[in-house]
N, C-alpha and C. Protein backbone atom coordinates (compact mmCIF):
# COMPACT_ATOMS: atom_id res chain seq x y z
N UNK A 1 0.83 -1.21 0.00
CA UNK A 1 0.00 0.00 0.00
C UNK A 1 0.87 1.26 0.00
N UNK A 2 1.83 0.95 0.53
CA UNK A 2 2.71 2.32 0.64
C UNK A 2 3.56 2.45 -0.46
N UNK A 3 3.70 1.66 -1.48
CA UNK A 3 4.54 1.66 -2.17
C UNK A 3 3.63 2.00 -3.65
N UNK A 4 2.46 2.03 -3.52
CA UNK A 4 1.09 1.96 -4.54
C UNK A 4 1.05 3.83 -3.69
N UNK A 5 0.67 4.10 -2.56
CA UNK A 5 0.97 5.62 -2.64
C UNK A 5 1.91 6.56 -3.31
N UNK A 6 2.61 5.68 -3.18
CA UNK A 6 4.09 6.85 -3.49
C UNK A 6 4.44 6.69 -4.81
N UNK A 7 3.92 5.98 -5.72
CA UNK A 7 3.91 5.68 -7.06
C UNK A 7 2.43 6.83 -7.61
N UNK A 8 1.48 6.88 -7.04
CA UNK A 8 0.75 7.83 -7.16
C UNK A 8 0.73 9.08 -6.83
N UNK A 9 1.83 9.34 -5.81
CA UNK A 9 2.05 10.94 -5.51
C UNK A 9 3.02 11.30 -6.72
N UNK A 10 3.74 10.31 -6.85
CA UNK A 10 4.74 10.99 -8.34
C UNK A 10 4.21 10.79 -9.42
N UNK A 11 3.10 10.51 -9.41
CA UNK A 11 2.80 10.71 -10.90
C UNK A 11 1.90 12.04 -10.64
N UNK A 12 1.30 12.12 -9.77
CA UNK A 12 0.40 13.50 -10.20
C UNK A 12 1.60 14.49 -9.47
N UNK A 13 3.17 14.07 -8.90
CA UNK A 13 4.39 15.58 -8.88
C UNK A 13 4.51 15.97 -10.70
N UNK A 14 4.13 14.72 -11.57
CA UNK A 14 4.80 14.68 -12.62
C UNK A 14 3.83 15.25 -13.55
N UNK A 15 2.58 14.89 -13.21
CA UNK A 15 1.85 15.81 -14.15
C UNK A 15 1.23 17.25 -14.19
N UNK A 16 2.06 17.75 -12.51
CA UNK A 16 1.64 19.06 -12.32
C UNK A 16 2.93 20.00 -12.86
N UNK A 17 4.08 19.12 -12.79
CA UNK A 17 5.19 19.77 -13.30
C UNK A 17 4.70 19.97 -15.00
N UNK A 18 4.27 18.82 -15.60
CA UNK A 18 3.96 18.83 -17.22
C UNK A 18 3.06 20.45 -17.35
N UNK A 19 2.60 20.37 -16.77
CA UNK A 19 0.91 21.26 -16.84
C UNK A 19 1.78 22.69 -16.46
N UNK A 20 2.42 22.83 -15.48
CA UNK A 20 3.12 24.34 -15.20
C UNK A 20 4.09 24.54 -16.49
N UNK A 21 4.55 23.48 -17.27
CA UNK A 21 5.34 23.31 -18.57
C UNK A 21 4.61 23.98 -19.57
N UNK A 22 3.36 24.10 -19.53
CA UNK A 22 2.35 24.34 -21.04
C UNK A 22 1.94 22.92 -21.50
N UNK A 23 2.21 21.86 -21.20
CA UNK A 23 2.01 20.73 -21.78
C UNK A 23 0.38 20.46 -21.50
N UNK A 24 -0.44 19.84 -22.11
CA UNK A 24 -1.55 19.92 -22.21
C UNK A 24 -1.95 18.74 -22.91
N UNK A 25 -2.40 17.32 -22.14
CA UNK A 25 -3.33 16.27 -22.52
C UNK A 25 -4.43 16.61 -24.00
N UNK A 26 -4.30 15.58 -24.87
CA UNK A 26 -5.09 15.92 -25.87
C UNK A 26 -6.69 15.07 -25.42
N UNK A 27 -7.53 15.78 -25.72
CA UNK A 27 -8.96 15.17 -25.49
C UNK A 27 -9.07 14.22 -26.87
N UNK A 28 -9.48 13.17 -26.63
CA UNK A 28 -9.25 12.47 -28.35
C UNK A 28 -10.89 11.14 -28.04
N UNK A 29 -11.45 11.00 -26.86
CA UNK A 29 -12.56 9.75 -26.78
C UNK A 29 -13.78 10.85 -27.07
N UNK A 30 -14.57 10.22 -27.96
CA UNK A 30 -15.90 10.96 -28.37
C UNK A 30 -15.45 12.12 -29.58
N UNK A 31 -14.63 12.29 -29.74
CA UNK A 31 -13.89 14.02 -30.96
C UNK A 31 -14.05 12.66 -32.17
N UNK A 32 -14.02 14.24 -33.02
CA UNK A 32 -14.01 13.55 -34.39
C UNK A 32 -12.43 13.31 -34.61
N UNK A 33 -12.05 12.04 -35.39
CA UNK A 33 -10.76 11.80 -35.60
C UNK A 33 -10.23 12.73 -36.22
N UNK A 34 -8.90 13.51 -35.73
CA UNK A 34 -8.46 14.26 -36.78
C UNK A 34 -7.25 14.02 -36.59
N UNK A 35 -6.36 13.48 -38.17
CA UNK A 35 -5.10 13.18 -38.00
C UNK A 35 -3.75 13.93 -37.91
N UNK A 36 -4.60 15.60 -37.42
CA UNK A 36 -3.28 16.03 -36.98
C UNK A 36 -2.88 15.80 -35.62
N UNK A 37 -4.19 15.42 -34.80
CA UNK A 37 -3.60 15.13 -32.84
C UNK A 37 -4.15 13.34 -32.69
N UNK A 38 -4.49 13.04 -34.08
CA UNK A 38 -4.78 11.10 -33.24
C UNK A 38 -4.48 10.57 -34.68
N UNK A 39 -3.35 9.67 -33.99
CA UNK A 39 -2.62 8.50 -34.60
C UNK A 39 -4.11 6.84 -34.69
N UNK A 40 -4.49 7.06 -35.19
CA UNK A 40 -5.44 5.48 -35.67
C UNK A 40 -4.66 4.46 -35.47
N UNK A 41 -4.68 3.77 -34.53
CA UNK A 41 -3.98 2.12 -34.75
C UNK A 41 -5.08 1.06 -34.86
N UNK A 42 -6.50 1.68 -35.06
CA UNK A 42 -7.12 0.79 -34.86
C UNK A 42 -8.08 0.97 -35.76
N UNK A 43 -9.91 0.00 -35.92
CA UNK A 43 -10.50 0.95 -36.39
C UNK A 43 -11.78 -0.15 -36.52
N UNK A 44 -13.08 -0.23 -36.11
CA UNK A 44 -14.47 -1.03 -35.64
C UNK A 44 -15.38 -0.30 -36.38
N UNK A 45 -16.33 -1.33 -37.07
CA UNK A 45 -17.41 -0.97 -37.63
C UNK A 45 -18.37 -0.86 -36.76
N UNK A 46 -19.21 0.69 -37.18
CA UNK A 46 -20.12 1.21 -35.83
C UNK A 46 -21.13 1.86 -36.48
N UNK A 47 -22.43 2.10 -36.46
CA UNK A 47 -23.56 3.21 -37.02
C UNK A 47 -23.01 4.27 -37.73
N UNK A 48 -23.50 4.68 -38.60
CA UNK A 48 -23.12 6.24 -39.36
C UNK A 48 -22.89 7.06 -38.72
N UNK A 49 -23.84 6.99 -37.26
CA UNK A 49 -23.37 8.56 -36.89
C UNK A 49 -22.29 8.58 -35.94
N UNK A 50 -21.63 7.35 -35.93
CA UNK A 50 -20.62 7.03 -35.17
C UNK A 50 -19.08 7.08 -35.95
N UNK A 51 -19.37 6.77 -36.83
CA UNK A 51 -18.30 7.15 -38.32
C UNK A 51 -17.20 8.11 -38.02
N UNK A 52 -16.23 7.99 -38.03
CA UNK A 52 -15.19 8.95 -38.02
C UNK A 52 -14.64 9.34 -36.97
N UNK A 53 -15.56 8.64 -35.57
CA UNK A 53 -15.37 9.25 -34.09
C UNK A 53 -14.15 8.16 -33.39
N UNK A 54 -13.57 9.00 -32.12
CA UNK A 54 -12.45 7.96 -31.71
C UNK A 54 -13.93 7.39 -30.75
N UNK A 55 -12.98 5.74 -30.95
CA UNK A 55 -13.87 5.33 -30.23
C UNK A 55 -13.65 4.64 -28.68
N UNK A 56 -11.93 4.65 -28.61
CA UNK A 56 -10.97 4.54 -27.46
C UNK A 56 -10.01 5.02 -27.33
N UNK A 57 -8.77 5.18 -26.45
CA UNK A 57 -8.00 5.66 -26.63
C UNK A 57 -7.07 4.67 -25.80
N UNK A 58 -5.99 4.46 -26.72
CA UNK A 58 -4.85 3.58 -26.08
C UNK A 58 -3.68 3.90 -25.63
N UNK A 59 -3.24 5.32 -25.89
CA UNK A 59 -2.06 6.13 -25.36
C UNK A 59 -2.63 7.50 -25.57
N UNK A 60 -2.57 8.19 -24.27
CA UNK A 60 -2.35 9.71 -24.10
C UNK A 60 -1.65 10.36 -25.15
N UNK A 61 -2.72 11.31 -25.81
CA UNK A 61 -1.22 12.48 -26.50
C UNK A 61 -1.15 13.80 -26.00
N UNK A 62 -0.13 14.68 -26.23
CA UNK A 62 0.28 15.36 -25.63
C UNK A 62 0.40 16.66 -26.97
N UNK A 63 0.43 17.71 -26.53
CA UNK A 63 0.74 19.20 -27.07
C UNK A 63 1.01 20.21 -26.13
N UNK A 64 2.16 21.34 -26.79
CA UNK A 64 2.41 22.10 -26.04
C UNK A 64 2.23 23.52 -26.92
N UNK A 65 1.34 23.99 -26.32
CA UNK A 65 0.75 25.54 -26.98
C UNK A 65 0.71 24.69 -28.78
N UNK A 66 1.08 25.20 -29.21
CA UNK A 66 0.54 24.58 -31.37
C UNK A 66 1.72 23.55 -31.53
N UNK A 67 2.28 23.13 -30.79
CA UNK A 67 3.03 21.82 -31.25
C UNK A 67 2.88 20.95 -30.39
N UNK A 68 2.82 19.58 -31.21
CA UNK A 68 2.49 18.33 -31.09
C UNK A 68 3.55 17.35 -30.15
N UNK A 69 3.35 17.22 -29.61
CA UNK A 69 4.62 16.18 -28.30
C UNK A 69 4.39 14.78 -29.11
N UNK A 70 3.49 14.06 -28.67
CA UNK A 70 2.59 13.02 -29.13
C UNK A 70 1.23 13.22 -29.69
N UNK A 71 1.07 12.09 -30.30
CA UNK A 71 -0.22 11.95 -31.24
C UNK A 71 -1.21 10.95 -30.02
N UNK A 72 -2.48 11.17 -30.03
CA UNK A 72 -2.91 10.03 -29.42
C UNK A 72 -3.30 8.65 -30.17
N UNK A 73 -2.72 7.73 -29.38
CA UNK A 73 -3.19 6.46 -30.02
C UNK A 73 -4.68 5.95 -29.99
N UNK A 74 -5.53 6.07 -31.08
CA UNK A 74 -6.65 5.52 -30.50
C UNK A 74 -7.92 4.75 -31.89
N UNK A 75 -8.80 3.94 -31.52
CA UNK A 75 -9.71 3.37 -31.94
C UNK A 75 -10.37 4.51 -32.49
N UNK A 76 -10.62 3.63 -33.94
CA UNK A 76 -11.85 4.93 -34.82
C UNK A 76 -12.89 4.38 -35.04
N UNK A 77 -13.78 4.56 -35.69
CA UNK A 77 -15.31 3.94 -36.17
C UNK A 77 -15.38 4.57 -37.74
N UNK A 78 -15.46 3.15 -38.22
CA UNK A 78 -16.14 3.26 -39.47
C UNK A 78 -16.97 2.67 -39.98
């Protein structure tokens, strides 16, 4: 348990340091896919109006102010 704390206090030392950086999590579950911030590794047949949308996300992406760190990895619908 203590060792499951302290693995969780450094990750949110680490993502408050990212965030005072400008770094900024990309929103990518429910958005329409767009391949300048989500990398497709995947891709499930789903309703029309579901078409084009991420439909998971398998890696966090990242941007800082208009440039791209990472892409997010994620499930599309077509």
């Amino acid at each position: 348990e203590h060792i499951a704390e302290g693995v969780r206090r450094t990750a949110a030392s680490f993502q408050s340091a990212l965030l005072a950086a400008g770094v900024e999590p990309i929103d990518a579950f429910g958005q329409e896919f767009d391949p300048q911030f989500h990398e497709a590794v995947e891709t499930a047949e789903v309703d029309a109006e579901d078409a084009g949308k991420v439909l998971s996300e398998y890696a966090k992406g990242y941007r800082m102010g208009d440039r791209l760190l990472r892409p997010a990895r994620v499930k599309v619908g077509r």
